[in-house]
PDB file of N, CA and C in Angstrom:
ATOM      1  N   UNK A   1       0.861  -1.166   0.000  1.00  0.00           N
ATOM      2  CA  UNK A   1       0.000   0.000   0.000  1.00  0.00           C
ATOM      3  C   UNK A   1       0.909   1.231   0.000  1.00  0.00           C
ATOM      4  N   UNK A   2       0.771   2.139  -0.946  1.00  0.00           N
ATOM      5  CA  UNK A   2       1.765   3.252  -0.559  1.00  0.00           C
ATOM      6  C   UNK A   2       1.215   4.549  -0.106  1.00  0.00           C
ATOM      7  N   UNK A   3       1.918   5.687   0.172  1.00  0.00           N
ATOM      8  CA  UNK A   3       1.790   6.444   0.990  1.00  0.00           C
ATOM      9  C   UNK A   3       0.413   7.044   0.734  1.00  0.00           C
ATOM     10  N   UNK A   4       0.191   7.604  -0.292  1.00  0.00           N
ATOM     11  CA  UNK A   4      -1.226   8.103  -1.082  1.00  0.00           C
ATOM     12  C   UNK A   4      -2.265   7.495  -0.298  1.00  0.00           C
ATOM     13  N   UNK A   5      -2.649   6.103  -0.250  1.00  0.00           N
ATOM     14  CA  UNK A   5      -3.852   5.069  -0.286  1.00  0.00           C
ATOM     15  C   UNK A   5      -3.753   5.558   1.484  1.00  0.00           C
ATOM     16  N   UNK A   6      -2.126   5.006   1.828  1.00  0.00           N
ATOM     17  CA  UNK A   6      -2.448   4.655   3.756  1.00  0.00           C
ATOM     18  C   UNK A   6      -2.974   6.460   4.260  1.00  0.00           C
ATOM     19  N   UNK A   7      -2.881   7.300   3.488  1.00  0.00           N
ATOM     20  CA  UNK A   7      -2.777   8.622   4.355  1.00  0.00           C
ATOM     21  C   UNK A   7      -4.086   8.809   5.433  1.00  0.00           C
ATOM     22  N   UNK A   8      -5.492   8.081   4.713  1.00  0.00           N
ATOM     23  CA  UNK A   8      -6.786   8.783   5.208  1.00  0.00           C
ATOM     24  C   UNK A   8      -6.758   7.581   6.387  1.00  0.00           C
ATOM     25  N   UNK A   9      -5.821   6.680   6.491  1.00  0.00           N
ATOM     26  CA  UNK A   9      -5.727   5.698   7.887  1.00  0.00           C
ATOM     27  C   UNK A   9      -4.733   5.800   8.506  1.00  0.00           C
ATOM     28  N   UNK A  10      -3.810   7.043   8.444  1.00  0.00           N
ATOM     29  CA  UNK A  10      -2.762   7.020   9.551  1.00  0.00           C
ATOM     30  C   UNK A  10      -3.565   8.491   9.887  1.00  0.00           C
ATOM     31  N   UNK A  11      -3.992   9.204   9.230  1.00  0.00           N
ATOM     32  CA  UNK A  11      -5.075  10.630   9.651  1.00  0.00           C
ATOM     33  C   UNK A  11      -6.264   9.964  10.761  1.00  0.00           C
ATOM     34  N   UNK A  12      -6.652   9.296  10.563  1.00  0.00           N
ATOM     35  CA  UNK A  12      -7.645   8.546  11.545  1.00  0.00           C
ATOM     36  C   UNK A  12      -7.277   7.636  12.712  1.00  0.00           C
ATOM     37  N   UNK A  13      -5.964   7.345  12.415  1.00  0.00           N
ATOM     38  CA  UNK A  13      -5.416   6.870  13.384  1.00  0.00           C
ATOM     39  C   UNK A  13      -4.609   7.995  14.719  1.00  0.00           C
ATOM     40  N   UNK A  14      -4.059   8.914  13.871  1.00  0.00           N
ATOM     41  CA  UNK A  14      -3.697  10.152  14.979  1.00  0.00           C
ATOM     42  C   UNK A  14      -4.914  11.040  15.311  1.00  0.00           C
ATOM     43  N   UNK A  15      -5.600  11.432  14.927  1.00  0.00           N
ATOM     44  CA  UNK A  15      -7.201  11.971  15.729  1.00  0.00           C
ATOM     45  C   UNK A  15      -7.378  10.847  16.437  1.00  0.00           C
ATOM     46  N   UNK A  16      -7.848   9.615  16.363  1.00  0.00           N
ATOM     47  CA  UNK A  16      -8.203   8.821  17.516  1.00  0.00           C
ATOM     48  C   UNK A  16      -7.065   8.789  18.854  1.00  0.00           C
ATOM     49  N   UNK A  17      -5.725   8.976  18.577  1.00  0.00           N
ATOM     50  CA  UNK A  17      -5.070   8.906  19.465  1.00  0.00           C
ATOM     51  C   UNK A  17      -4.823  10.081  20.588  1.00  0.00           C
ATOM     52  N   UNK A  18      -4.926  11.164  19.428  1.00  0.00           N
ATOM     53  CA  UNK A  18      -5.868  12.589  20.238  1.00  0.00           C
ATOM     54  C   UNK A  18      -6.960  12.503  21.470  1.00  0.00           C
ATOM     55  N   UNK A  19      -7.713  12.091  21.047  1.00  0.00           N
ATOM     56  CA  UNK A  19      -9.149  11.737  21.215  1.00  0.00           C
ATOM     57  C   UNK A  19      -8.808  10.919  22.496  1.00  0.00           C
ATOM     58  N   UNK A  20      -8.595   9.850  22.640  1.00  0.00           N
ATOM     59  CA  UNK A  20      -7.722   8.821  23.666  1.00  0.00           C
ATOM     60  C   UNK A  20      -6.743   9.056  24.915  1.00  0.00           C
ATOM     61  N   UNK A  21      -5.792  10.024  24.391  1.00  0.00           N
ATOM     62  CA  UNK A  21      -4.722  10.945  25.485  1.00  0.00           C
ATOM     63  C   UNK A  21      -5.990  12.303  26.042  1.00  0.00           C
ATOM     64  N   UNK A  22      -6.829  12.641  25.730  1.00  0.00           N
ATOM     65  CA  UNK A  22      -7.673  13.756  26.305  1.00  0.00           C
ATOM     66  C   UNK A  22      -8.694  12.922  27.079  1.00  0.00           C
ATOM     67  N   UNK A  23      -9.158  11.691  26.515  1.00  0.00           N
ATOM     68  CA  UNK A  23      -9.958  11.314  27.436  1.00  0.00           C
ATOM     69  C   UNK A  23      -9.226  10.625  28.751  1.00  0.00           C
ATOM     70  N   UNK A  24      -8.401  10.061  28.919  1.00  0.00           N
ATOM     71  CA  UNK A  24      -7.503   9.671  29.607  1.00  0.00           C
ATOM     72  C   UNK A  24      -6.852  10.690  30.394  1.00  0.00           C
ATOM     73  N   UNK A  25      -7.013  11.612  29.959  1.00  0.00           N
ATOM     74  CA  UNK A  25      -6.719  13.265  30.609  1.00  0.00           C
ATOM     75  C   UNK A  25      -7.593  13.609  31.701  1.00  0.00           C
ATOM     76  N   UNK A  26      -8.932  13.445  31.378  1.00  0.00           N
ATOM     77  CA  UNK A  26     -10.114  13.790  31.582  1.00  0.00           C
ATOM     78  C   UNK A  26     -10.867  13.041  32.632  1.00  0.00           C
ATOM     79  N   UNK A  27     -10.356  11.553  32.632  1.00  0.00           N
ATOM     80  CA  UNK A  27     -11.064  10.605  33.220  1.00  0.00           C
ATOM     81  C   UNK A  27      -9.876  10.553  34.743  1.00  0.00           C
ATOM     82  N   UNK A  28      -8.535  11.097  34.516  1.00  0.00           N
ATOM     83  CA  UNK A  28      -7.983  11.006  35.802  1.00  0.00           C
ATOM     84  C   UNK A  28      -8.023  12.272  36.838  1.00  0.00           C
ATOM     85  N   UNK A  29      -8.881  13.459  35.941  1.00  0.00           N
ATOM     86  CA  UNK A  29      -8.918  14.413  36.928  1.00  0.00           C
ATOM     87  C   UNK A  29     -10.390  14.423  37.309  1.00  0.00           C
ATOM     88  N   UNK A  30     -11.367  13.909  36.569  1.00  0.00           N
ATOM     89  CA  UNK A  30     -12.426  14.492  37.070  1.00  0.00           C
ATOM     90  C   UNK A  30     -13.634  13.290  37.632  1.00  0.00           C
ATOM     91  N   UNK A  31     -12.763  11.771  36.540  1.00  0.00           N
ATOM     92  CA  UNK A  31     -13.377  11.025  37.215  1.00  0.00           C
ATOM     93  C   UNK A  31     -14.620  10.091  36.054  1.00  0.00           C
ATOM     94  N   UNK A  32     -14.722  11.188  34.889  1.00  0.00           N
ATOM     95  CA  UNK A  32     -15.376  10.219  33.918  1.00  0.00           C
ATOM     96  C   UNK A  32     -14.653  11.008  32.827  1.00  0.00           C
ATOM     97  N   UNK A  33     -15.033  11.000  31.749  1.00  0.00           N
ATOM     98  CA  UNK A  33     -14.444  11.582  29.902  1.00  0.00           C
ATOM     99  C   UNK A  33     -15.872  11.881  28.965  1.00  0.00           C
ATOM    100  N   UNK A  34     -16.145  13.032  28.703  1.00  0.00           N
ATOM    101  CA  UNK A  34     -17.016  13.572  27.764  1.00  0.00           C
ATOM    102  C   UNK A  34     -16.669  12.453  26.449  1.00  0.00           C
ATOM    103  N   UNK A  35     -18.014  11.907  25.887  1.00  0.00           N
ATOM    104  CA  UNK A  35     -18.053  11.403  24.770  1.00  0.00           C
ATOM    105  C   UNK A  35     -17.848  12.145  23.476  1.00  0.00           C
ATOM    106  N   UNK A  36     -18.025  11.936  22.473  1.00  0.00           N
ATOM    107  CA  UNK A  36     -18.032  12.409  21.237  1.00  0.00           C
ATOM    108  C   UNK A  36     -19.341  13.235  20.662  1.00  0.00           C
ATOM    109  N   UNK A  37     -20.379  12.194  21.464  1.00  0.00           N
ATOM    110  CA  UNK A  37     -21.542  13.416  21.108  1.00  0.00           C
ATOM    111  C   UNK A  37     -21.592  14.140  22.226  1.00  0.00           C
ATOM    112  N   UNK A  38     -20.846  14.550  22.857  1.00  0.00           N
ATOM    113  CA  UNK A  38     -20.791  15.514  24.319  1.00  0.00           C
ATOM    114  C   UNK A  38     -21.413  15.056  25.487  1.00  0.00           C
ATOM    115  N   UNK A  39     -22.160  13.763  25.732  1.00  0.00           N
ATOM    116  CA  UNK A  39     -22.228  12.859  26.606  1.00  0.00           C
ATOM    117  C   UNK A  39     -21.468  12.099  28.083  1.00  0.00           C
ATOM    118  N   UNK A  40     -21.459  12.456  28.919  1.00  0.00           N
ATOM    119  CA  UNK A  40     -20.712  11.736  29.863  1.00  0.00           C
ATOM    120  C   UNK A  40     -20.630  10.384  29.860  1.00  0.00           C
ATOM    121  N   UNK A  41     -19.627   9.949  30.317  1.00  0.00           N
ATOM    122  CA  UNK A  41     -19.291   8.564  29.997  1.00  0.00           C
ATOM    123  C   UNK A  41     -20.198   7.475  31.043  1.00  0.00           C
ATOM    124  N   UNK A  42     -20.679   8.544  32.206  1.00  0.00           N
ATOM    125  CA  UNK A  42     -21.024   7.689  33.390  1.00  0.00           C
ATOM    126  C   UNK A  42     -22.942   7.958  33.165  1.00  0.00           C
ATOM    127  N   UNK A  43     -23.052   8.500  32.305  1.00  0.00           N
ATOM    128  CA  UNK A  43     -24.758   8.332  31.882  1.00  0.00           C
ATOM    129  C   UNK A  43     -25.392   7.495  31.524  1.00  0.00           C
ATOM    130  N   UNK A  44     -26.663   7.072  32.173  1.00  0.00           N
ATOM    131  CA  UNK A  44     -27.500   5.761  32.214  1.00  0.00           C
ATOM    132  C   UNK A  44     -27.192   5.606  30.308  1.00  0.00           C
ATOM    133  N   UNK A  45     -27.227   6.277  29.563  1.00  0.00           N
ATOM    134  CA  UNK A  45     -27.598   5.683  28.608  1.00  0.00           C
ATOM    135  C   UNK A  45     -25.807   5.245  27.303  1.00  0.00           C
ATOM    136  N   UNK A  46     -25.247   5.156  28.394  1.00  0.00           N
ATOM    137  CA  UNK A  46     -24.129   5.116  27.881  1.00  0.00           C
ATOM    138  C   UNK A  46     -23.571   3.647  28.776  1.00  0.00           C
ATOM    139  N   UNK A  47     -24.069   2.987  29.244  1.00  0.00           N
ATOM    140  CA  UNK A  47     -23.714   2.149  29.943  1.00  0.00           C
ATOM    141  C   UNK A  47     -23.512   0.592  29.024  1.00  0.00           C
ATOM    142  N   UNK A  48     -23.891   0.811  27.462  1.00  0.00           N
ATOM    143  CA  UNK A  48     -23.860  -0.201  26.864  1.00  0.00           C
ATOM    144  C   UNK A  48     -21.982   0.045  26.592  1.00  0.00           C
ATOM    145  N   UNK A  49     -20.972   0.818  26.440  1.00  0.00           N
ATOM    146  CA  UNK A  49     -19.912   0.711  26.796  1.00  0.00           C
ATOM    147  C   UNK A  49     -19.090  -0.142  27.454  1.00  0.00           C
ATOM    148  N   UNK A  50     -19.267  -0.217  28.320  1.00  0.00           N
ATOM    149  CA  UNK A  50     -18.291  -0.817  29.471  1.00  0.00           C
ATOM    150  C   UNK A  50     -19.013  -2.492  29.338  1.00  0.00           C
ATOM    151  N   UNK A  51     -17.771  -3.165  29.674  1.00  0.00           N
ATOM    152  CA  UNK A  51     -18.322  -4.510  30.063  1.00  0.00           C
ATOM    153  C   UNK A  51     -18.368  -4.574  31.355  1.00  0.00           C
ATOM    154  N   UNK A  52     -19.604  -5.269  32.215  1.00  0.00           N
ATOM    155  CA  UNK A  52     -19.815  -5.321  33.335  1.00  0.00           C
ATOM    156  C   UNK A  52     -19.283  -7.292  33.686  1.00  0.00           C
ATOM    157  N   UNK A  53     -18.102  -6.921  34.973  1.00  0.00           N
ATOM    158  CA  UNK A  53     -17.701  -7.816  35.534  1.00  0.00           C
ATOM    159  C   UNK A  53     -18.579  -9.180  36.258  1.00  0.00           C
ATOM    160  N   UNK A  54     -18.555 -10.058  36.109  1.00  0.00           N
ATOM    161  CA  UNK A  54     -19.381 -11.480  36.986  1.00  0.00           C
ATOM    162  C   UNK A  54     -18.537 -11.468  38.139  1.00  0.00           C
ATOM    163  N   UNK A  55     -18.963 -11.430  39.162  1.00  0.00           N
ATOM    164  CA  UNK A  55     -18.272 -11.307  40.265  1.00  0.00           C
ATOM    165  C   UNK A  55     -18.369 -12.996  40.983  1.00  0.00           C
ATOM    166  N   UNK A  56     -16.919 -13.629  41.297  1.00  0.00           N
ATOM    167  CA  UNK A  56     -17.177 -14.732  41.420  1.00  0.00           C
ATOM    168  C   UNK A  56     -16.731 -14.768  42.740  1.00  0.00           C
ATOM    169  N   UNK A  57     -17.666 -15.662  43.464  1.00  0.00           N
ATOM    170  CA  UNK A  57     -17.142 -15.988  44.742  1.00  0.00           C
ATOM    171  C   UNK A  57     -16.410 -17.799  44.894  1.00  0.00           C
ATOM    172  N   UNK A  58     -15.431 -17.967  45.781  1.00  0.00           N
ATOM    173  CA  UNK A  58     -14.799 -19.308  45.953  1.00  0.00           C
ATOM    174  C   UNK A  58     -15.328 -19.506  47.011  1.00  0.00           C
ATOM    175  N   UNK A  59     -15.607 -20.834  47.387  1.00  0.00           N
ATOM    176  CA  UNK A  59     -15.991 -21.398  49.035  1.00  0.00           C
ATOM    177  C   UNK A  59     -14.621 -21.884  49.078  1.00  0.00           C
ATOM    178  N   UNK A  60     -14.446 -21.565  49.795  1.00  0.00           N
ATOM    179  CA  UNK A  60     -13.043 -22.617  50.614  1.00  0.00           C
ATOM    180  C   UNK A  60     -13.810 -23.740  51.609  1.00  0.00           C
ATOM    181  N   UNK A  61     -12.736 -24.349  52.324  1.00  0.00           N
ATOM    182  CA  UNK A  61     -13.364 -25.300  53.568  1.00  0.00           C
ATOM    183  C   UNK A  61     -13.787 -24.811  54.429  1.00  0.00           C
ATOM    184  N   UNK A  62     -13.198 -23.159  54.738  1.00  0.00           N
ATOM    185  CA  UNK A  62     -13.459 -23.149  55.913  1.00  0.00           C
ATOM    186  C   UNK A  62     -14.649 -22.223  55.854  1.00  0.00           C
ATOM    187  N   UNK A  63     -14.960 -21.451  55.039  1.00  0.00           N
ATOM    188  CA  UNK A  63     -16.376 -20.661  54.760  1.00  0.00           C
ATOM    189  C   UNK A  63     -17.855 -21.521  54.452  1.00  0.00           C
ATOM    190  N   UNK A  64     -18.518 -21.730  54.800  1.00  0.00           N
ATOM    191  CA  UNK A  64     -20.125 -22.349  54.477  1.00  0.00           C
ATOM    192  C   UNK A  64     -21.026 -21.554  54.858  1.00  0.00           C
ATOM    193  N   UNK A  65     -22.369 -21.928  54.237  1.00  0.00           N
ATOM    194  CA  UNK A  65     -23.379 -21.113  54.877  1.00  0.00           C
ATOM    195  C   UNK A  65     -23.984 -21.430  55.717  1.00  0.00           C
ATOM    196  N   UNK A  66     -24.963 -20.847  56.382  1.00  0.00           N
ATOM    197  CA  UNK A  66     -25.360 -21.614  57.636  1.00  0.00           C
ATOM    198  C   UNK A  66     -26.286 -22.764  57.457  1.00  0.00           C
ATOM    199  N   UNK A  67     -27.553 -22.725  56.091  1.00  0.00           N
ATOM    200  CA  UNK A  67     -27.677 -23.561  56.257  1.00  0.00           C
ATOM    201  C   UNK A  67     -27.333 -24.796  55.333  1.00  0.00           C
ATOM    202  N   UNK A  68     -25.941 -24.803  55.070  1.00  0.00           N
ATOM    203  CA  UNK A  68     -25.387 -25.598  54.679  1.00  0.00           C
ATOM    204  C   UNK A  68     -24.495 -26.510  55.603  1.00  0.00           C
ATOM    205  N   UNK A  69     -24.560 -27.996  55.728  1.00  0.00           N
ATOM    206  CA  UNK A  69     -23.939 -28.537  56.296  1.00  0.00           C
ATOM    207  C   UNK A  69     -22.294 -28.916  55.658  1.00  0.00           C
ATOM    208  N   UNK A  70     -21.120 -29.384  56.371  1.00  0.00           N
ATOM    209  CA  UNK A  70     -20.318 -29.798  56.189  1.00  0.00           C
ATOM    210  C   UNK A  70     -20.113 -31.032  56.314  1.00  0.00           C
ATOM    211  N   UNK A  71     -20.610 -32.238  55.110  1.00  0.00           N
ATOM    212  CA  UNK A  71     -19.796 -33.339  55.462  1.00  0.00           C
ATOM    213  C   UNK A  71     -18.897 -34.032  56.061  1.00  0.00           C
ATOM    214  N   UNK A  72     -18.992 -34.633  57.095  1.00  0.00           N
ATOM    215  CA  UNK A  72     -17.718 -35.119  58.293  1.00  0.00           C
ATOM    216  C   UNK A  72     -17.657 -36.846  57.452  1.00  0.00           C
ATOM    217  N   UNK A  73     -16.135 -36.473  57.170  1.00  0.00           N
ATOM    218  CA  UNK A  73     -15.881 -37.761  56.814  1.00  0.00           C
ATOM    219  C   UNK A  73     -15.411 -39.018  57.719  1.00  0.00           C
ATOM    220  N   UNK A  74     -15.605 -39.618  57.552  1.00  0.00           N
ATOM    221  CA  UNK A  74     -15.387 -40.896  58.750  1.00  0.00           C
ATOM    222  C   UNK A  74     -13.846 -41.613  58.593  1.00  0.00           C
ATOM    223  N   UNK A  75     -13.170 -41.591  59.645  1.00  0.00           N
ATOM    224  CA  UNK A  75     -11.942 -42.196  59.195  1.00  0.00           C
ATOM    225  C   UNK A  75     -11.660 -43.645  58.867  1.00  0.00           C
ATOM    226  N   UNK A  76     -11.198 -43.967  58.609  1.00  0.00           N
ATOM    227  CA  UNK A  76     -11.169 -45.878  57.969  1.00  0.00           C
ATOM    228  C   UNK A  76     -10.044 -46.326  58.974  1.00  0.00           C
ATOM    229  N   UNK A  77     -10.693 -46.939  60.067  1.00  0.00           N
ATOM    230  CA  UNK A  77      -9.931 -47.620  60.832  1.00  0.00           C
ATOM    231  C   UNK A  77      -9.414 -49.105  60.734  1.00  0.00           C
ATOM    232  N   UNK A  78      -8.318 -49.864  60.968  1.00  0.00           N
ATOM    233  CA  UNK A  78      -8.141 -51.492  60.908  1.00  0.00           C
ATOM    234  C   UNK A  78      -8.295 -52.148  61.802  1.00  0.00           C
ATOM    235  N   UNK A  79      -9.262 -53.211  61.369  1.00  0.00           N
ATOM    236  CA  UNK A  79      -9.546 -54.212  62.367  1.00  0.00           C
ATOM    237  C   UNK A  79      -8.251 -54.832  63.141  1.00  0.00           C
ATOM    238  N   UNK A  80      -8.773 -54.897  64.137  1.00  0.00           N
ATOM    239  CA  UNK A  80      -7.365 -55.753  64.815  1.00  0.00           C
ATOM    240  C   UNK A  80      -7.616 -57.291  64.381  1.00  0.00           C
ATOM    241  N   UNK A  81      -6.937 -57.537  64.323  1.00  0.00           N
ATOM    242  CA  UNK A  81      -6.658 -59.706  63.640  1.00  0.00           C
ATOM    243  C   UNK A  81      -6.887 -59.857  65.528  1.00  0.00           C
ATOM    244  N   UNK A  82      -7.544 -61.040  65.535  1.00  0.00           N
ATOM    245  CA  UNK A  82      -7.848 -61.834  66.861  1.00  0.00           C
ATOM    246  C   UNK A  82      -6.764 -62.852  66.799  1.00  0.00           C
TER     247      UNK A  82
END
């Protein structure tokens, strides 16, 4: 591809990077970044943006709920030989 063809995608590539260093500007002082249509980033209707996290919880052994029981395993003892 030579220089001619790539120009209108390295032009679109430095405005977006513009665009990117200001919002990043924006979002560490004030806390969100004005959109493109002049929109806040943290507005109900802008929330299709962001991916929202599944928050996973682990049980360990030693956490249960209450009314969950803990299986007590039985130890395997040897008969004594008579």
């Amino acid at each position: 591809m030579d220089d001619k063809a790539r120009k209108p995608y390295t032009d679109q590539n430095e405005a977006d990077k513009v665009r990117q260093d200001k919002q990043i500007k924006e979002l560490d002082t004030k806390g969100f970044y004005t959109c493109l249509d002049g929109t806040k980033s943290t507005d109900k209707g802008n929330e299709h943006l962001f991916k929202k996290k599944k928050k996973k919880q682990a049980k360990t052994l030693g956490e249960a709920d209450d009314d969950e029981e803990i299986p007590q395993i039985k130890k395997r003892t040897r008969k004594s030989k008579p």
